[in-house]
C-alpha atoms as a PDB file:
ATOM      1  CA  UNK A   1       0.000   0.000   0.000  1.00  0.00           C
ATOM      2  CA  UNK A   2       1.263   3.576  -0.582  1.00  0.00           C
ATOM      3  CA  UNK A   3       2.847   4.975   2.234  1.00  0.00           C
ATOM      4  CA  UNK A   4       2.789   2.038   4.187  1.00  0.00           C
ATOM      5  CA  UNK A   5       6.274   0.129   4.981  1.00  0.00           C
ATOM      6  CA  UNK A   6       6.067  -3.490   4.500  1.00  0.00           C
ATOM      7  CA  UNK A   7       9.583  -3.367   7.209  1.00  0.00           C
ATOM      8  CA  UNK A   8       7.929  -3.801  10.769  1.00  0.00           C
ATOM      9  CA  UNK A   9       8.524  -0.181  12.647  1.00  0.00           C
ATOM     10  CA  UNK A  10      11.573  -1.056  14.983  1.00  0.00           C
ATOM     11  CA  UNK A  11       9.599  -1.063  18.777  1.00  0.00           C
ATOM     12  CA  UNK A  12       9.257   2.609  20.884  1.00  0.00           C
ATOM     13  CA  UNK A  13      11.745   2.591  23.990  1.00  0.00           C
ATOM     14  CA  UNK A  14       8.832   3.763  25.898  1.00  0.00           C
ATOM     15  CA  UNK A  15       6.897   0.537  25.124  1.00  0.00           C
ATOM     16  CA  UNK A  16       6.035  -1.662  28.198  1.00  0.00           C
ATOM     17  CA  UNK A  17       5.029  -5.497  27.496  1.00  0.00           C
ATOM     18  CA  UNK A  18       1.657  -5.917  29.268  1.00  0.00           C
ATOM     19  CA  UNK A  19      -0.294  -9.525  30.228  1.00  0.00           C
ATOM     20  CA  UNK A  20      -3.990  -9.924  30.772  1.00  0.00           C
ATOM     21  CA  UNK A  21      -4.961 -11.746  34.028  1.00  0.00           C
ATOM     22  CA  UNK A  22      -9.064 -12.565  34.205  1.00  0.00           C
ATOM     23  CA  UNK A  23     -10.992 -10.751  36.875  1.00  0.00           C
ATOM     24  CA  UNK A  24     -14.238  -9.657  38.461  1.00  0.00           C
ATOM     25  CA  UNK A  25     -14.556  -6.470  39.188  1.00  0.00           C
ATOM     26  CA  UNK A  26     -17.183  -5.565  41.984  1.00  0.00           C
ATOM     27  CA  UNK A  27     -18.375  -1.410  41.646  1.00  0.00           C
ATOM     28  CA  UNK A  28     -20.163   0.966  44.362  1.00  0.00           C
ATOM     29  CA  UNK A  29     -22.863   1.120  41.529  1.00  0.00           C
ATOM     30  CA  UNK A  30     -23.625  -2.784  41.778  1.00  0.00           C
ATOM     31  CA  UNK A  31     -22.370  -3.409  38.382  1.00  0.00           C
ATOM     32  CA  UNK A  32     -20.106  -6.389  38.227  1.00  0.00           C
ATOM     33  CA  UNK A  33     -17.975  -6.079  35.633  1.00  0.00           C
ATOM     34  CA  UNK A  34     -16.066  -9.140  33.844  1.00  0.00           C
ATOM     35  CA  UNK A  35     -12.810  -8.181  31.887  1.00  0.00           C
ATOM     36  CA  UNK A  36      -8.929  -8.108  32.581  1.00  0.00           C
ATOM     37  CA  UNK A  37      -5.939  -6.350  33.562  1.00  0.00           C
ATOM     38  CA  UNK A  38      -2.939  -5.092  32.027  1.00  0.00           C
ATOM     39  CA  UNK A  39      -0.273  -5.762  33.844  1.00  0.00           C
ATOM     40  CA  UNK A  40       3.442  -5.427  33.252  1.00  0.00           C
ATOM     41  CA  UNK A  41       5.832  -8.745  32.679  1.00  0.00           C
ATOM     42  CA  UNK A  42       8.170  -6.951  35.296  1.00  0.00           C
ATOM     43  CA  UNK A  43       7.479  -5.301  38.498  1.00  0.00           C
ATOM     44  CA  UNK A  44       8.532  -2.266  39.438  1.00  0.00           C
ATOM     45  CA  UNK A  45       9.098  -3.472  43.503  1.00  0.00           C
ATOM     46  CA  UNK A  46      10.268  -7.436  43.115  1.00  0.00           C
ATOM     47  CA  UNK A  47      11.608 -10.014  41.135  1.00  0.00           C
ATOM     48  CA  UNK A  48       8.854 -11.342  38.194  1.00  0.00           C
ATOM     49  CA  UNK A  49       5.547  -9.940  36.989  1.00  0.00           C
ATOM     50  CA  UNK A  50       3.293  -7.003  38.071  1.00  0.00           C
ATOM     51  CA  UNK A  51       0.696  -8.483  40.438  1.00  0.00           C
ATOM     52  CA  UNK A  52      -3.110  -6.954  39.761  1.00  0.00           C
ATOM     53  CA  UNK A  53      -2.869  -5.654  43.561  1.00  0.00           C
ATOM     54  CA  UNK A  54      -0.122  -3.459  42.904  1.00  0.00           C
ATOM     55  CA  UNK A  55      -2.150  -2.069  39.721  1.00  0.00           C
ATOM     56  CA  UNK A  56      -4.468  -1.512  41.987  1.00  0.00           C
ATOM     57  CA  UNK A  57      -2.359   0.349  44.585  1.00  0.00           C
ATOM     58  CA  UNK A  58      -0.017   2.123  42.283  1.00  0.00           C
ATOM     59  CA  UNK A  59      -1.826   5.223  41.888  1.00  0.00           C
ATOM     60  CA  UNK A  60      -4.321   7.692  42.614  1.00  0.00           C
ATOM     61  CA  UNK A  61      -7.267   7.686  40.459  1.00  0.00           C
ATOM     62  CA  UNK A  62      -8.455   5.333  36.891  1.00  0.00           C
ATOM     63  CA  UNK A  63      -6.549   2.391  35.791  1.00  0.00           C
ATOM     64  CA  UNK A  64      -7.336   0.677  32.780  1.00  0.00           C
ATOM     65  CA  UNK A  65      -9.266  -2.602  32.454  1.00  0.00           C
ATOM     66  CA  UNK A  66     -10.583  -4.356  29.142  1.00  0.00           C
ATOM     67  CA  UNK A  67     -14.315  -5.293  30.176  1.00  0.00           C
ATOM     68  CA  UNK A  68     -16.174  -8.233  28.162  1.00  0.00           C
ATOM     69  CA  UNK A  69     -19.337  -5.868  26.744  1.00  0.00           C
ATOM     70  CA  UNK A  70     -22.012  -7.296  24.474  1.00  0.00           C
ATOM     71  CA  UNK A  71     -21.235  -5.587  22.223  1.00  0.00           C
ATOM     72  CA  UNK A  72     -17.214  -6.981  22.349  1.00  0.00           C
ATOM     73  CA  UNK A  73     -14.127  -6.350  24.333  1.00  0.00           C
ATOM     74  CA  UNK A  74     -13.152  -2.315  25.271  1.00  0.00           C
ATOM     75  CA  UNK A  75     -11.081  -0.696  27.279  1.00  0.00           C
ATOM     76  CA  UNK A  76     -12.105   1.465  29.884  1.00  0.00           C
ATOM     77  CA  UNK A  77     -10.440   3.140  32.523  1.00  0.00           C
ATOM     78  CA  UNK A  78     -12.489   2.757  36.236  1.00  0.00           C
ATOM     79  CA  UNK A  79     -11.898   4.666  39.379  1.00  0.00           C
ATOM     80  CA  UNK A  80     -10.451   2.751  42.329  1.00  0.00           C
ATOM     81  CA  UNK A  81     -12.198   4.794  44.769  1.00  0.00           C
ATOM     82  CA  UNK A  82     -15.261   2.513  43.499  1.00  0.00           C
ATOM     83  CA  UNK A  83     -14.184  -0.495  43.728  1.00  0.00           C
ATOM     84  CA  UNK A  84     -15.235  -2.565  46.770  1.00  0.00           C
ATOM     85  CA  UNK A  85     -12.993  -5.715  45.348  1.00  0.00           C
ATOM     86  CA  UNK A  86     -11.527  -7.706  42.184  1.00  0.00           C
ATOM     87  CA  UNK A  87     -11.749 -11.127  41.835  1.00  0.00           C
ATOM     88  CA  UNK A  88      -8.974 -12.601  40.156  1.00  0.00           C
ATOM     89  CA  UNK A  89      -8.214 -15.458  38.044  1.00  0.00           C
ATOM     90  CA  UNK A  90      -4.726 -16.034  39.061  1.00  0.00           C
ATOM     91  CA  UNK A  91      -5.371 -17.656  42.857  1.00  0.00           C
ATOM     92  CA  UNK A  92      -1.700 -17.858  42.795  1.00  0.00           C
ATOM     93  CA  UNK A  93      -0.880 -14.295  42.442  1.00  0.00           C
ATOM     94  CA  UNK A  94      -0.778 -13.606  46.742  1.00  0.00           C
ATOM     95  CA  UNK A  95       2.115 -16.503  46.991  1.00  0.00           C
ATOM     96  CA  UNK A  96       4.268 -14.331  44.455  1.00  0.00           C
ATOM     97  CA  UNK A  97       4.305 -11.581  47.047  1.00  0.00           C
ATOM     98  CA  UNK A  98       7.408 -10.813  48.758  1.00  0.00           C
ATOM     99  CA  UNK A  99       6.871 -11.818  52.649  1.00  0.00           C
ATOM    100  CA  UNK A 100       4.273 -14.149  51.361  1.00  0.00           C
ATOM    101  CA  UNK A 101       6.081 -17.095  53.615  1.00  0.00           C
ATOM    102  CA  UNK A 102       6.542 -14.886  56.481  1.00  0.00           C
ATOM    103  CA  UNK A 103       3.312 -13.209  57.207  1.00  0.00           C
ATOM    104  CA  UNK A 104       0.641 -14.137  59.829  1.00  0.00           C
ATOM    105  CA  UNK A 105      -2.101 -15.662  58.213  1.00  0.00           C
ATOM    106  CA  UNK A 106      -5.544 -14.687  59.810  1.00  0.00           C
ATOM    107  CA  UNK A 107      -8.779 -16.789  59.121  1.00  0.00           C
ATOM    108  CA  UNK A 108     -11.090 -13.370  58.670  1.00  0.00           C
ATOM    109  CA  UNK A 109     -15.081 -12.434  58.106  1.00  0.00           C
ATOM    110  CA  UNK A 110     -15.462  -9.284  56.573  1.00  0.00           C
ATOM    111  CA  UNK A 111     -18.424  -7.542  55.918  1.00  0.00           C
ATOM    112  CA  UNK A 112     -18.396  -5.049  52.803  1.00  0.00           C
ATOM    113  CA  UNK A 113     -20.400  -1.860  52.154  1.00  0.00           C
ATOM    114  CA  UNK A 114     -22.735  -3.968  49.367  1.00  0.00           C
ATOM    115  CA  UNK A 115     -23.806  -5.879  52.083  1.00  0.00           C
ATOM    116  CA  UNK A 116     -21.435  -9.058  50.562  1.00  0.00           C
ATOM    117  CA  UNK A 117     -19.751 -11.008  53.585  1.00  0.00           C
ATOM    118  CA  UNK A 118     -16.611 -12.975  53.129  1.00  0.00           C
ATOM    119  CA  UNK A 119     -14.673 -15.524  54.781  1.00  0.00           C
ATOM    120  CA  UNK A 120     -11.251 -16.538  54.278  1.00  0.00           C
ATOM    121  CA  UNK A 121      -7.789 -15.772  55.141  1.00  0.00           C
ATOM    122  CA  UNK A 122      -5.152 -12.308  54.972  1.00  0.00           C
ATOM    123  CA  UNK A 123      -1.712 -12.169  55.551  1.00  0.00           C
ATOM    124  CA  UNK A 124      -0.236  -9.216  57.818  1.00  0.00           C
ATOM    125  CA  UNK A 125       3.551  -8.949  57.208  1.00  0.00           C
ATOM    126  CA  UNK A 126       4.541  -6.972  60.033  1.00  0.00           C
ATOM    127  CA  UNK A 127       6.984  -8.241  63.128  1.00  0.00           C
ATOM    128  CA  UNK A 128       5.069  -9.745  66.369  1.00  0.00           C
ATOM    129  CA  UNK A 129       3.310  -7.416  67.786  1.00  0.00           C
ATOM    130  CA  UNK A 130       2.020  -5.463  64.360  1.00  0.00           C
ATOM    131  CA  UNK A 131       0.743  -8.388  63.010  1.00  0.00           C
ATOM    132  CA  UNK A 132      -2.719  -7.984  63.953  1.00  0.00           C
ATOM    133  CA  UNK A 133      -6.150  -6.960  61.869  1.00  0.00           C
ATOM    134  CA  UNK A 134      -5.602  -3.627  63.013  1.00  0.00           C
ATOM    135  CA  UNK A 135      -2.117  -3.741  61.209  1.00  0.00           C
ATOM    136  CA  UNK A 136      -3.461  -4.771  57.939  1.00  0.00           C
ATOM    137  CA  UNK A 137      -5.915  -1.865  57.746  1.00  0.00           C
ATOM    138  CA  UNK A 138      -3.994   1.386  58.818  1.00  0.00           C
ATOM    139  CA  UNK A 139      -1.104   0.088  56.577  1.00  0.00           C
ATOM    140  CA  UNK A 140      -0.397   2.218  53.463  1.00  0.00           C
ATOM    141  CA  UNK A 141      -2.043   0.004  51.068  1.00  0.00           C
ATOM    142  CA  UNK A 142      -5.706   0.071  50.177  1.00  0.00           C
ATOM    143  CA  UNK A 143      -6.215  -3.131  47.803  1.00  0.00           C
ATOM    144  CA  UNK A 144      -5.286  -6.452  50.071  1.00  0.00           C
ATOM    145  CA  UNK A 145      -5.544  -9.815  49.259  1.00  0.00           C
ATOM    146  CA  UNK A 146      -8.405 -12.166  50.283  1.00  0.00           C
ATOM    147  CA  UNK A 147      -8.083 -15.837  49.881  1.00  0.00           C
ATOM    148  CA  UNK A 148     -10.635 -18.274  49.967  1.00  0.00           C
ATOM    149  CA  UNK A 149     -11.120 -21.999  49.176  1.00  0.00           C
ATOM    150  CA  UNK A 150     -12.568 -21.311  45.419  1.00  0.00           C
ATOM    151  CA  UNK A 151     -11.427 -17.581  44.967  1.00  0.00           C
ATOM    152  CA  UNK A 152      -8.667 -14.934  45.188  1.00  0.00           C
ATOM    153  CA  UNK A 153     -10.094 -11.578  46.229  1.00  0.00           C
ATOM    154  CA  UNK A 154      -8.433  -8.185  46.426  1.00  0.00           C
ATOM    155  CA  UNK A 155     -10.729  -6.141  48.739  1.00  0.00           C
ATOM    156  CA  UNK A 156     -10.951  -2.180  48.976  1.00  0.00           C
ATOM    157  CA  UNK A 157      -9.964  -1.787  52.420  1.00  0.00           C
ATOM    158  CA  UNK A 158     -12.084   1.399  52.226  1.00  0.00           C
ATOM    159  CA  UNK A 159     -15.104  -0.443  51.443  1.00  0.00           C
ATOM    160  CA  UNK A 160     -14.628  -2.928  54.705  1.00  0.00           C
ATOM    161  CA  UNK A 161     -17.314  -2.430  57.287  1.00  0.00           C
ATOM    162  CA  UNK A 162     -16.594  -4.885  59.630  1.00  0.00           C
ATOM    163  CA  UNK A 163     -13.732  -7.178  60.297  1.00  0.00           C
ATOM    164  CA  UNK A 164     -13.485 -10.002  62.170  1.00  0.00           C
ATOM    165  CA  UNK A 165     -10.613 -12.529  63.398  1.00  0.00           C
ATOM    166  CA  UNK A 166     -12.438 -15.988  63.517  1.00  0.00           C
ATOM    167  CA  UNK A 167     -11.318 -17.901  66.497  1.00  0.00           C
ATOM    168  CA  UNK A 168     -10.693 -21.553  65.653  1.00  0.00           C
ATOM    169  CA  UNK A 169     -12.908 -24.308  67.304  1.00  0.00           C
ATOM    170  CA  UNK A 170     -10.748 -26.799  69.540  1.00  0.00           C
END
């Protein structure tokens, strides 16, 4: 075609690799939105690829997400503000997470501002004695994992109403 190289345009320095990982995306509207998330093939923090939770953490305001429409796949950018949690595909995403090994697990209820209650476990890296529930929520981050028998969940601490240790039955 006229003015159209047949030689494939060398690639832009300023070009970052993304991956699509499968997710669930639960608003403050009620829509539930099915899609995925670009995510880099190298973190910016650790060894190996971008995890969805640090999307979600790694700045203020809209990140992009491709959402499965009727109409076909687009792109749309979504505030994190209103987002009460993400349901991922990859349930081995949390284990990737530096600390991972080290932090107190915590079997947990939550109760969300939707009115959705979930059980399962967190993980508060901190040393003894900042390893509690209390930890995990006045830490920096606002997007923490969630895991569950069938599910990964990254929850909006924002969005938690209640939270609850459960206390394991002798």
């Amino acid at each position: 075609m006229p003015g159209y190289s047949s030689v494939p345009a060398p690639l832009s320095e300023y070009r970052v690799e993304k991956s699509r990982v499968e997710a669930t995306l639960t608003l403050t509207n009620g829509t539930t939105v099915l899609g995925c998330f670009f995510i880099s093939r190298n973190s910016r923090t650790h060894t190996g690829p971008e995890g969805v939770r640090e999307v979600l953490n790694g700045e203020a305001g809209f990140f992009p997400f491709e959402a499965r429409r009727a109409d076909g796949l687009r792109a749309i950018l979504y505030n994190r503000d209103h987002v009460i949690f993400a349901v991922i595909a990859d349930t081995q995403e949390p284990q990737r997470d530096p600390g991972y090994d080290v932090a107190t697990p915590r079997v947990v209820t939550m109760l969300l501002t939707n009115g959705t209650r979930l059980h399962g476990t967190v993980r508060v890296d901190g040393p003894q004695g900042r390893d509690r529930l209390s930890d995990l929520v006045r830490a920096g981050e606002t997007f923490r994992y969630l895991e569950t028998g069938h599910a990964t969940y990254i929850i909006n601490v924002h969005h938690v109403v209640e939270l609850s240790e459960e206390i394991p039955v002798p």
